[in-house]
N, C-alpha and C. Protein backbone atom coordinates (compact mmCIF):
# COMPACT_ATOMS: atom_id res chain seq x y z
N UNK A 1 62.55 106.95 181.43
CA UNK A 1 63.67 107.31 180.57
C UNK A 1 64.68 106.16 180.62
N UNK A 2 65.16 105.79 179.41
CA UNK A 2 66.11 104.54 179.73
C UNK A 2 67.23 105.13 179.63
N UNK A 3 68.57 104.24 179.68
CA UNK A 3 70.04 104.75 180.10
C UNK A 3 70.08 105.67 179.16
N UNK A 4 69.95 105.76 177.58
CA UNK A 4 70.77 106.14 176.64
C UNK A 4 70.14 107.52 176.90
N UNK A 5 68.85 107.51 177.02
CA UNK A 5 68.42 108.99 177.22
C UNK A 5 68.92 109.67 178.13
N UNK A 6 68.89 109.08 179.37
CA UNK A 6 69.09 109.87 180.53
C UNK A 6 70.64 110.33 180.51
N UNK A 7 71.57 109.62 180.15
CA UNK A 7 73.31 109.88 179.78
C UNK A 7 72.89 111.11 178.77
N UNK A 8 71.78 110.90 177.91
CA UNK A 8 71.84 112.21 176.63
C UNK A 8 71.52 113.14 177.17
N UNK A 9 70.62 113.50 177.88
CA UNK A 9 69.81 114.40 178.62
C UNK A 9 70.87 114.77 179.70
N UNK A 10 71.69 113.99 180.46
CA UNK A 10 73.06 114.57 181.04
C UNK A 10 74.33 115.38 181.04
N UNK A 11 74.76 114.39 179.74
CA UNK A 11 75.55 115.40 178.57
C UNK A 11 75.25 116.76 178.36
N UNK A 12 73.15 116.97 177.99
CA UNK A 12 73.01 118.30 177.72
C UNK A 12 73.19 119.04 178.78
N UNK A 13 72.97 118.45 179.85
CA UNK A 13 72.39 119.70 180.82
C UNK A 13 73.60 120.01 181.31
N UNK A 14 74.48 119.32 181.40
CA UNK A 14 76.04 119.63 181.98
C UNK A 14 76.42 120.70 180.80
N UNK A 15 76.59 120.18 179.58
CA UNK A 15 76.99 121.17 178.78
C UNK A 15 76.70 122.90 178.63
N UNK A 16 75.40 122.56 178.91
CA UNK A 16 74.48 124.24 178.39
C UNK A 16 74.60 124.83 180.17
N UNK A 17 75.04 123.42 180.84
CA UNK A 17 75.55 124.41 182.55
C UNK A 17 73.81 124.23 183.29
N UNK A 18 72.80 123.25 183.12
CA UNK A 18 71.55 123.61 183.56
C UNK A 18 71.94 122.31 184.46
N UNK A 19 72.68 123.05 185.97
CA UNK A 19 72.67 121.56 186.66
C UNK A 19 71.50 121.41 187.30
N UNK A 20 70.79 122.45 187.50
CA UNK A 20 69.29 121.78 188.74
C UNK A 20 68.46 121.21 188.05
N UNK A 21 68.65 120.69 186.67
CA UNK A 21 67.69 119.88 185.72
C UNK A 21 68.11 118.55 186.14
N UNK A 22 69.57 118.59 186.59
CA UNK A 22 70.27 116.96 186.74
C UNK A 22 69.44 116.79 187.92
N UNK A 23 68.99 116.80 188.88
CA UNK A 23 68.35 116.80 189.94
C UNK A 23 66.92 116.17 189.78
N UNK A 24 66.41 116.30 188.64
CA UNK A 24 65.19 116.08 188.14
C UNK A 24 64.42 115.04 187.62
N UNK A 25 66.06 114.58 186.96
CA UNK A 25 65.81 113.30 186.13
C UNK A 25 65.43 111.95 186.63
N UNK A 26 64.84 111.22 185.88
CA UNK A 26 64.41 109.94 186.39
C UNK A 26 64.86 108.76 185.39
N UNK A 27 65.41 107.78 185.93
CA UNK A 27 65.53 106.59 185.31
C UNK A 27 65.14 105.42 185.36
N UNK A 28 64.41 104.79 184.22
CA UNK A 28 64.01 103.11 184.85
C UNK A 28 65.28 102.18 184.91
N UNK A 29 65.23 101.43 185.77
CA UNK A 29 66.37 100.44 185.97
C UNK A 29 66.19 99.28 185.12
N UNK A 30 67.36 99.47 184.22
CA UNK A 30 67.56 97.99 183.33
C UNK A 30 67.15 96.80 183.56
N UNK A 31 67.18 95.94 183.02
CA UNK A 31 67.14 94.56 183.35
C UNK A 31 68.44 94.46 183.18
N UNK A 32 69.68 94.37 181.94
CA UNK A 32 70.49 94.03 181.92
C UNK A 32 71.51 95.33 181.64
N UNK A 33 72.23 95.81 182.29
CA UNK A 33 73.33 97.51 181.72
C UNK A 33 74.95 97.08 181.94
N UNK A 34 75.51 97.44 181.25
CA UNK A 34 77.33 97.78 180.81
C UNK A 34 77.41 98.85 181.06
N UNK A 35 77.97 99.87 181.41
CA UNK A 35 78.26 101.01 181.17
C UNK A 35 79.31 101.21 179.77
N UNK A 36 80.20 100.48 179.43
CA UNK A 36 80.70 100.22 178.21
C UNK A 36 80.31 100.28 177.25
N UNK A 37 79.41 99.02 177.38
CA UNK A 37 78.98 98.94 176.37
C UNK A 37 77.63 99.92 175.85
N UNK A 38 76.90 99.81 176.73
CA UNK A 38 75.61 100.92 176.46
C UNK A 38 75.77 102.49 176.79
N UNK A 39 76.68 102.71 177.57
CA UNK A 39 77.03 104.47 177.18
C UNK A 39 78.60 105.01 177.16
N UNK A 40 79.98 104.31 177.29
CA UNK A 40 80.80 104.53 176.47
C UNK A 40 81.04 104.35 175.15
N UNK A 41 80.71 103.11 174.80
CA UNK A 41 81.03 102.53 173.38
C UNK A 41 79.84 103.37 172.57
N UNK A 42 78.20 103.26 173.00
CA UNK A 42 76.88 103.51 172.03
C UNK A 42 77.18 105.16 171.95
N UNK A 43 77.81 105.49 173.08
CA UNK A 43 77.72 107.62 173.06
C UNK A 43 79.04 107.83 172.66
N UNK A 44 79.88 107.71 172.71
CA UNK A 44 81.42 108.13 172.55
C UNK A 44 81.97 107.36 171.53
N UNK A 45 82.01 106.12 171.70
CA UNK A 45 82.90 105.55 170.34
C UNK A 45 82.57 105.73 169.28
N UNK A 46 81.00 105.25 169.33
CA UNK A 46 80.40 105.48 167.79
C UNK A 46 80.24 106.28 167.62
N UNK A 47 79.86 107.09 168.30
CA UNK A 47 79.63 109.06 167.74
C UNK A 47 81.29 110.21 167.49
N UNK A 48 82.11 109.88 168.28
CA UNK A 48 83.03 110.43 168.66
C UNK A 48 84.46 110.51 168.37
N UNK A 49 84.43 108.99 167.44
CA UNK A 49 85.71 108.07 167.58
C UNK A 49 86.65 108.51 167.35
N UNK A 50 87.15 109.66 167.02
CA UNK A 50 88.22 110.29 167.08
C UNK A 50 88.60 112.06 168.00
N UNK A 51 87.59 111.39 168.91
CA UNK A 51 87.54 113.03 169.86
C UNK A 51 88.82 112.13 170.69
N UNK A 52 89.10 113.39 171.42
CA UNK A 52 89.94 112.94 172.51
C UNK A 52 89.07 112.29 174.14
N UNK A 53 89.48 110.94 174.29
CA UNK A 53 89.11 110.50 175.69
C UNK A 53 89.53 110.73 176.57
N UNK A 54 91.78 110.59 176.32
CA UNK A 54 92.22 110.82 177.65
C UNK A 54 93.62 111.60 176.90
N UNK A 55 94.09 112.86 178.08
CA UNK A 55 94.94 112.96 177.70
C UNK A 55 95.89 113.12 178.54
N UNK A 56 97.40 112.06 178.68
CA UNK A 56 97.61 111.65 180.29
C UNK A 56 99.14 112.39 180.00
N UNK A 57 99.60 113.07 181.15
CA UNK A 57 100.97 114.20 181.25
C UNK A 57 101.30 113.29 182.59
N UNK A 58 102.69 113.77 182.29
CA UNK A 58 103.22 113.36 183.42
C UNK A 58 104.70 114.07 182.96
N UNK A 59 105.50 114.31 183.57
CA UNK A 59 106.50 115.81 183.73
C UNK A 59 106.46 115.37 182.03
N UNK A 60 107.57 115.47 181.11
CA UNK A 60 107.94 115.48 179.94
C UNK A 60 106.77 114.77 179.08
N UNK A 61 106.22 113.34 179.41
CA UNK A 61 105.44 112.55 179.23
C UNK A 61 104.23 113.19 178.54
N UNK A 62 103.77 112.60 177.53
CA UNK A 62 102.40 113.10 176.92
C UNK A 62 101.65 111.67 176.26
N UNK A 63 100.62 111.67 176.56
CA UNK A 63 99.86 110.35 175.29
C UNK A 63 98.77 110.43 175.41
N UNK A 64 98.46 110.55 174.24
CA UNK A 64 96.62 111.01 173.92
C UNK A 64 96.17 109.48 173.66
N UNK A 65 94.45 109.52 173.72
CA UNK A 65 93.59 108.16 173.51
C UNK A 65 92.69 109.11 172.82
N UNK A 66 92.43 108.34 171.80
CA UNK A 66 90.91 108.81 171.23
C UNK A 66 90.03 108.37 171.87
N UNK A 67 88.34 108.05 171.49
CA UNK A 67 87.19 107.09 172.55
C UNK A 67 88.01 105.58 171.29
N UNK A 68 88.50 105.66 170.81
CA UNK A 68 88.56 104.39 169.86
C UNK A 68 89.61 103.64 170.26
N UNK A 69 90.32 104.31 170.35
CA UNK A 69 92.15 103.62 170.50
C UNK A 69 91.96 103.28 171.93
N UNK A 70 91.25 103.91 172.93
CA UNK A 70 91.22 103.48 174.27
C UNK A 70 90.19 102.20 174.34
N UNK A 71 89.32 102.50 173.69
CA UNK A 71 87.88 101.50 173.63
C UNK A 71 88.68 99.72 173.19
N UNK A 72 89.52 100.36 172.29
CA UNK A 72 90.24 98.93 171.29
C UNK A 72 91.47 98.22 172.20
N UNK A 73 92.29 99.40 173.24
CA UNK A 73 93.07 98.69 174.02
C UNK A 73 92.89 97.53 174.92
N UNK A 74 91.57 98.68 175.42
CA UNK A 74 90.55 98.19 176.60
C UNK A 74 90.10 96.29 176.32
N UNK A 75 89.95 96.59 174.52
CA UNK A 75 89.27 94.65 174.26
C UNK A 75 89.97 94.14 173.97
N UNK A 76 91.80 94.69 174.19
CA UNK A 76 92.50 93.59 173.73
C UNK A 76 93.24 93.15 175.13
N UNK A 77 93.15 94.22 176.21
CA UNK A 77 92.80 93.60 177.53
C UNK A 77 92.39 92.62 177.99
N UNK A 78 91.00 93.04 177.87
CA UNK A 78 90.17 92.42 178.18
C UNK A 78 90.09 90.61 177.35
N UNK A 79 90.49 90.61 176.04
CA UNK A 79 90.71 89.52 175.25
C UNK A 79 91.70 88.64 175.60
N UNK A 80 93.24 89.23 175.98
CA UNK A 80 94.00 88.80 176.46
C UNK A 80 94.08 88.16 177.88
N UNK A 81 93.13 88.51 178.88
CA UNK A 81 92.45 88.08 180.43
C UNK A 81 91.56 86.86 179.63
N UNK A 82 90.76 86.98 178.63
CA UNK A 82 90.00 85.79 178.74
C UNK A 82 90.65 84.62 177.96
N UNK A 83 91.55 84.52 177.13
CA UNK A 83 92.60 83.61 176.46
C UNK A 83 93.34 83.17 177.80
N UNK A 84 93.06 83.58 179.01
CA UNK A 84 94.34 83.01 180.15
C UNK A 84 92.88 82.41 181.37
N UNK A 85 91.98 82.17 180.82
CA UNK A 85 91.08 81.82 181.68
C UNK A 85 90.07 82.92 182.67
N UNK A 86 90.33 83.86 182.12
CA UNK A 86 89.76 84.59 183.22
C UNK A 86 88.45 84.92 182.74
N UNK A 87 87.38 84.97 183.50
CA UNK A 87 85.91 85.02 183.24
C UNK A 87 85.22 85.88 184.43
N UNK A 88 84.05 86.76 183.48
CA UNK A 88 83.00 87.18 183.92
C UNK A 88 83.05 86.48 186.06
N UNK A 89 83.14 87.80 186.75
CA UNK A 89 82.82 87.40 188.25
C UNK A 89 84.08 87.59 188.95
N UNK A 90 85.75 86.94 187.79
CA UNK A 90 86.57 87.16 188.72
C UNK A 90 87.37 88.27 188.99
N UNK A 91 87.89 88.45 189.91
CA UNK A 91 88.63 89.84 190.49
C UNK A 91 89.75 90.15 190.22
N UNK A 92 90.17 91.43 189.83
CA UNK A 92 91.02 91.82 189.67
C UNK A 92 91.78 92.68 190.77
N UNK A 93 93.13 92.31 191.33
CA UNK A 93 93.26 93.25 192.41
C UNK A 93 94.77 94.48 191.40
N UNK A 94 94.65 95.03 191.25
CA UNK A 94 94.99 96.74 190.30
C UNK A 94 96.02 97.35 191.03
N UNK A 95 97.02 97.14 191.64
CA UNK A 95 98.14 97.89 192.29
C UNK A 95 98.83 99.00 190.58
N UNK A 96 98.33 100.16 190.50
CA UNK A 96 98.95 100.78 189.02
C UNK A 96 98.93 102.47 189.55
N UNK A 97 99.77 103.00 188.98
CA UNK A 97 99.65 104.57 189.72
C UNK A 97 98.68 105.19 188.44
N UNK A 98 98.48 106.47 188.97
CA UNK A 98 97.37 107.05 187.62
C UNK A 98 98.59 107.41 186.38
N UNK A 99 97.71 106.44 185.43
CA UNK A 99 98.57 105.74 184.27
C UNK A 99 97.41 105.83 183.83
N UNK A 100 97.45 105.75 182.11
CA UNK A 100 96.72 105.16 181.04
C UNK A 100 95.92 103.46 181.16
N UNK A 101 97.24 102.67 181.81
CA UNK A 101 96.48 101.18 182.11
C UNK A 101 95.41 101.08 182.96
N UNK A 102 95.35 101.95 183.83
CA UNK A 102 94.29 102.16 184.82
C UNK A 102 92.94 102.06 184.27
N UNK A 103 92.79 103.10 183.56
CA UNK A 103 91.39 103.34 182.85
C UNK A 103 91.10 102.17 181.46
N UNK A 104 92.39 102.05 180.76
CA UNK A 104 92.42 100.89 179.93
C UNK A 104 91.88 99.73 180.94
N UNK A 105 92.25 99.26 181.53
CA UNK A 105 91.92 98.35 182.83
C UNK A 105 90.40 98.00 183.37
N UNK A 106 90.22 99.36 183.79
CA UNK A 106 88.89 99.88 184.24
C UNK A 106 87.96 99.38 183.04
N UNK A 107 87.92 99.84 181.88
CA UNK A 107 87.19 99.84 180.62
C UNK A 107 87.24 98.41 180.59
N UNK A 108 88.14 97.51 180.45
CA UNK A 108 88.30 96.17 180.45
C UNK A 108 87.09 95.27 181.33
N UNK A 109 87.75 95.80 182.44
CA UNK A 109 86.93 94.76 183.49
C UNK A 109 85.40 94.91 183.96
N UNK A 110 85.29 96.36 183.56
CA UNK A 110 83.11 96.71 183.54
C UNK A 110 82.74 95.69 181.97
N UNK A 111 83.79 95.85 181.22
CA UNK A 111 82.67 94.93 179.96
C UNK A 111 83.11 93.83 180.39
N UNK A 112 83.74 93.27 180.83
CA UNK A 112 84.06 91.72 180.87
C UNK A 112 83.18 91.11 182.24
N UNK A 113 83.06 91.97 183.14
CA UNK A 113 82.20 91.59 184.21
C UNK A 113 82.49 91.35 184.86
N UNK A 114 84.21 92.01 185.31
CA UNK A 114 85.25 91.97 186.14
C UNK A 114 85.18 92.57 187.59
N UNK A 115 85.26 92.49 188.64
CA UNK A 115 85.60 92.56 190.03
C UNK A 115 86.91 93.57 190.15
N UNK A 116 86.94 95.02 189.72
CA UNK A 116 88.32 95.24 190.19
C UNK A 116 88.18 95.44 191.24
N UNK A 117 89.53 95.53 191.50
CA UNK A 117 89.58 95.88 193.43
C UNK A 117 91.39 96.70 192.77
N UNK A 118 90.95 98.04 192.58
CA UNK A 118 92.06 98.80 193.01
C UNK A 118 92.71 99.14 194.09
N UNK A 119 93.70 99.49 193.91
CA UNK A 119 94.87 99.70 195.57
C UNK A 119 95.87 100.60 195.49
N UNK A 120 96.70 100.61 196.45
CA UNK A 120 97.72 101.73 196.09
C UNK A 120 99.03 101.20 196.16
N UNK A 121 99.49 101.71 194.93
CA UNK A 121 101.08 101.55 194.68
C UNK A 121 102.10 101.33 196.11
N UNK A 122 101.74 101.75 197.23
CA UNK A 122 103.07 101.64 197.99
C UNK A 122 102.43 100.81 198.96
N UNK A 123 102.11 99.98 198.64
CA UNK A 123 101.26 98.23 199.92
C UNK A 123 102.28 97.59 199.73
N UNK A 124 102.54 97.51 201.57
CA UNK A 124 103.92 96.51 201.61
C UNK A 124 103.13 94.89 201.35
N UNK A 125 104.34 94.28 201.51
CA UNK A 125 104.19 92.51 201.38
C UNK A 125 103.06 91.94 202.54
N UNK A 126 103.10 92.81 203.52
CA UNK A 126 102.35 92.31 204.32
C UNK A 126 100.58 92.59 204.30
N UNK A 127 100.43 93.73 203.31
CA UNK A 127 98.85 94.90 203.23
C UNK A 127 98.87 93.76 202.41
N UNK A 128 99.65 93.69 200.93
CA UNK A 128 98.86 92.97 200.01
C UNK A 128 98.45 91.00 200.44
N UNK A 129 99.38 90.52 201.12
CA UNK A 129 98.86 89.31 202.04
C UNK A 129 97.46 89.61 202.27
N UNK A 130 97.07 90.20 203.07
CA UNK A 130 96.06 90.54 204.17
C UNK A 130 94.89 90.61 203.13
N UNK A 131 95.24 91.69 201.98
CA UNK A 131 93.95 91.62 200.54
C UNK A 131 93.57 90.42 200.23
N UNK A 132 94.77 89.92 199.64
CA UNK A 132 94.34 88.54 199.36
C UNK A 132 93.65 87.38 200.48
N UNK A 133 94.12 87.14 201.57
CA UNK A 133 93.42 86.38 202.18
C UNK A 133 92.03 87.04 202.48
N UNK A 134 91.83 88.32 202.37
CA UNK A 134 90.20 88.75 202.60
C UNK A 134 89.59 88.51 201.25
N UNK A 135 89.58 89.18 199.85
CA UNK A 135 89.19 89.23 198.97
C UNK A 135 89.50 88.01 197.94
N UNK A 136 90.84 87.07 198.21
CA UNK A 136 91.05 86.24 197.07
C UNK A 136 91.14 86.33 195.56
N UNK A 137 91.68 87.51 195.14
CA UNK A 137 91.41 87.73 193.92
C UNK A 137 92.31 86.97 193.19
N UNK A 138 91.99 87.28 192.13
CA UNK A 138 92.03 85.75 190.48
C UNK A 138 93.35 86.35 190.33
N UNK A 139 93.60 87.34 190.15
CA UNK A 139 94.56 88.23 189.15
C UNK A 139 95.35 89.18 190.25
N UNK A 140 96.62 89.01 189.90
CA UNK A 140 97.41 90.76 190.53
C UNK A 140 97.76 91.71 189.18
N UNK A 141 97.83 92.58 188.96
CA UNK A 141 98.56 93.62 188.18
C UNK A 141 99.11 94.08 188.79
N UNK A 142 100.76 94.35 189.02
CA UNK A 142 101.40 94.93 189.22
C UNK A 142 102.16 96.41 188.42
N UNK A 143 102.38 97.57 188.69
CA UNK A 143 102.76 97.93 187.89
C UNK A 143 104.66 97.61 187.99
N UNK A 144 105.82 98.05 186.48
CA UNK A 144 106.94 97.93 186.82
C UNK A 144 107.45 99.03 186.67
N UNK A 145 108.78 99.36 186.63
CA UNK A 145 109.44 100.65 185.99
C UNK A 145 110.39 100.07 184.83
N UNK A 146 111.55 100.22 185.10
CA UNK A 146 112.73 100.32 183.84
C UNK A 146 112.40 98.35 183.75
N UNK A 147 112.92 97.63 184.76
CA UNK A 147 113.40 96.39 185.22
C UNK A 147 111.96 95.55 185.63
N UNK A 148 112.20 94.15 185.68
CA UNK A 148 110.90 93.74 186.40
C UNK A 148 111.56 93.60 187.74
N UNK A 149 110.87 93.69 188.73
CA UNK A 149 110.70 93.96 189.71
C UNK A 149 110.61 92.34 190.29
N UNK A 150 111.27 92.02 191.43
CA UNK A 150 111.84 90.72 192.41
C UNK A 150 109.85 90.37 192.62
N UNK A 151 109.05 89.18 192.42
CA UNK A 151 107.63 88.83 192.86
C UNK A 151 108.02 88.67 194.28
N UNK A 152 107.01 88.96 194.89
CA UNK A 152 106.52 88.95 196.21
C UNK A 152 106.27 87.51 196.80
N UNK A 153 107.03 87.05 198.08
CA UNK A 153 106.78 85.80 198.54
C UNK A 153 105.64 85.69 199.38
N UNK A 154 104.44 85.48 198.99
CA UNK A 154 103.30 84.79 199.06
C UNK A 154 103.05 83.85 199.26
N UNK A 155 103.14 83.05 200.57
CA UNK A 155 103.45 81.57 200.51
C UNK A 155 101.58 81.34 200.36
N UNK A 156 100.89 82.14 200.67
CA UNK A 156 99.56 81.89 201.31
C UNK A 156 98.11 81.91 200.13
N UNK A 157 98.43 82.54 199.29
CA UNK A 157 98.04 82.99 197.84
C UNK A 157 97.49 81.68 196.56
N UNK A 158 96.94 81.94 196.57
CA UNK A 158 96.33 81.37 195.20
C UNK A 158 95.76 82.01 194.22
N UNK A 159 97.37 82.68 193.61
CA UNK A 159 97.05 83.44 192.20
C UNK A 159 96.73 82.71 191.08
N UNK A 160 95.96 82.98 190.12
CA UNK A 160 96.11 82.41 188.40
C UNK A 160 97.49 83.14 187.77
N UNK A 161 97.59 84.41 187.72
CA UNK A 161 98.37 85.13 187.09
C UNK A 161 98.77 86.48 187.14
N UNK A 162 99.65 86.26 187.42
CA UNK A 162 100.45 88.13 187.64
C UNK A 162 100.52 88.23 186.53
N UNK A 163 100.66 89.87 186.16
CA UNK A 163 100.33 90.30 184.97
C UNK A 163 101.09 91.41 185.13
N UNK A 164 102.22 91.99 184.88
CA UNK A 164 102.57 92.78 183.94
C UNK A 164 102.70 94.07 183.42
N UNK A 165 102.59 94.93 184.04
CA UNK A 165 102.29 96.26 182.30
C UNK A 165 103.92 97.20 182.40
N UNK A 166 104.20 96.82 181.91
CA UNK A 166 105.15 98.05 181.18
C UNK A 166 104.90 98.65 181.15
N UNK A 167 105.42 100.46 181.91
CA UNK A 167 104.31 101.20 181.57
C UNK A 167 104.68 102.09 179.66
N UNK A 168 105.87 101.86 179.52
CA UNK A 168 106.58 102.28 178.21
C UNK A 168 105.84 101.49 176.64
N UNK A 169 105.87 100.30 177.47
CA UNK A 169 105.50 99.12 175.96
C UNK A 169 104.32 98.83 176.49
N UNK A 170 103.27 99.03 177.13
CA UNK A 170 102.14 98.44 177.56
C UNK A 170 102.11 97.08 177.11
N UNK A 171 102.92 96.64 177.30
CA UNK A 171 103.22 95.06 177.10
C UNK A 171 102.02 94.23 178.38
N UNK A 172 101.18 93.44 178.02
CA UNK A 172 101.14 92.12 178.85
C UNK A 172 101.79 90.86 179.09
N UNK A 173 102.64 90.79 180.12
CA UNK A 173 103.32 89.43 180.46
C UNK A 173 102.65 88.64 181.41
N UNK A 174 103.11 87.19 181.02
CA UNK A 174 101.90 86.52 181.86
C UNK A 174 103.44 86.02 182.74
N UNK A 175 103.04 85.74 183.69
CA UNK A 175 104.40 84.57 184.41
C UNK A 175 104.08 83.25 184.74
């Protein structure tokens, strides 16, 4: 059974509730697989494109994604990382609370062939040091609030580019 089936055959059995069928299934392993691209984008975008993907609350806060509008953020992400040099392999280290950019993010960096390395919002100056000298990643995302926020003195670091997100304007800033 190749991916597209076995995701179809998943879909059903979750749906109609037949989970001891999921148990059953068998898959041959690709030579080459996206998850993006071969079962978000091939099952959801094109079939779906105006169902709802995500729908993110937060106290007053509301904002819906279709599979389209998220799929389209996701490549202008992802478009905007590769206009600044960034390529297939390198890492992303993701400091973002559960937000919309997250999964926009996420979606980004499986098609691009990205390395995330998510983390958590409250890593002092000293946790995120310590990441970087283990992992070295290409990229920080930070998230901000109202103001940008004072950068972190890193004497030790060899970033390409902090990045940005607003979480209001989903703006990308490069510095």
């Amino acid at each position: 059974m190749n991916i597209k089936e076995f995701y179809t055959q998943v879909r059903a059995d979750i749906t109609n509730e037949n989970f001891e069928n999921l148990v059953t299934l068998q898959l041959t392993k690709p030579v080459y697989f996206n998850w993006v691209i071969d079962v978000f984008y091939e099952m959801n975008v094109k079939n779906y494109p105006d169902s709802h993907a995500l729908i993110w609350r937060y106290n007053e806060k509301e904002r819906s994604y279709t599979f389209e509008s998220i799929y389209g953020e996701a490549n202008q992400f992802l478009n905007f990382l590769r206009t600044h040099g960034i390529k297939k392999g390198n890492c992303i280290f993701s400091q973002l609370p559960l937000d919309p950019a997250n999964w926009i993010s996420l979606l980004a960096a499986i098609k691009g062939g990205l390395v995330l390395i998510p983390s958590s919002i409250n890593l002092t100056e000293k946790d995120i040091v310590y990441r970087f000298e283990t992992i070295a990643g290409t990229i920080l995302k930070r998230y901000i609030k109202k103001r940008r926020q004072p950068m972190l003195h890193i004497p030790v670091l060899t970033i390409t580019y902090f990045i940005f997100l607003h979480p209001e304007q989903q703006d990308y800033l490069k510095l």
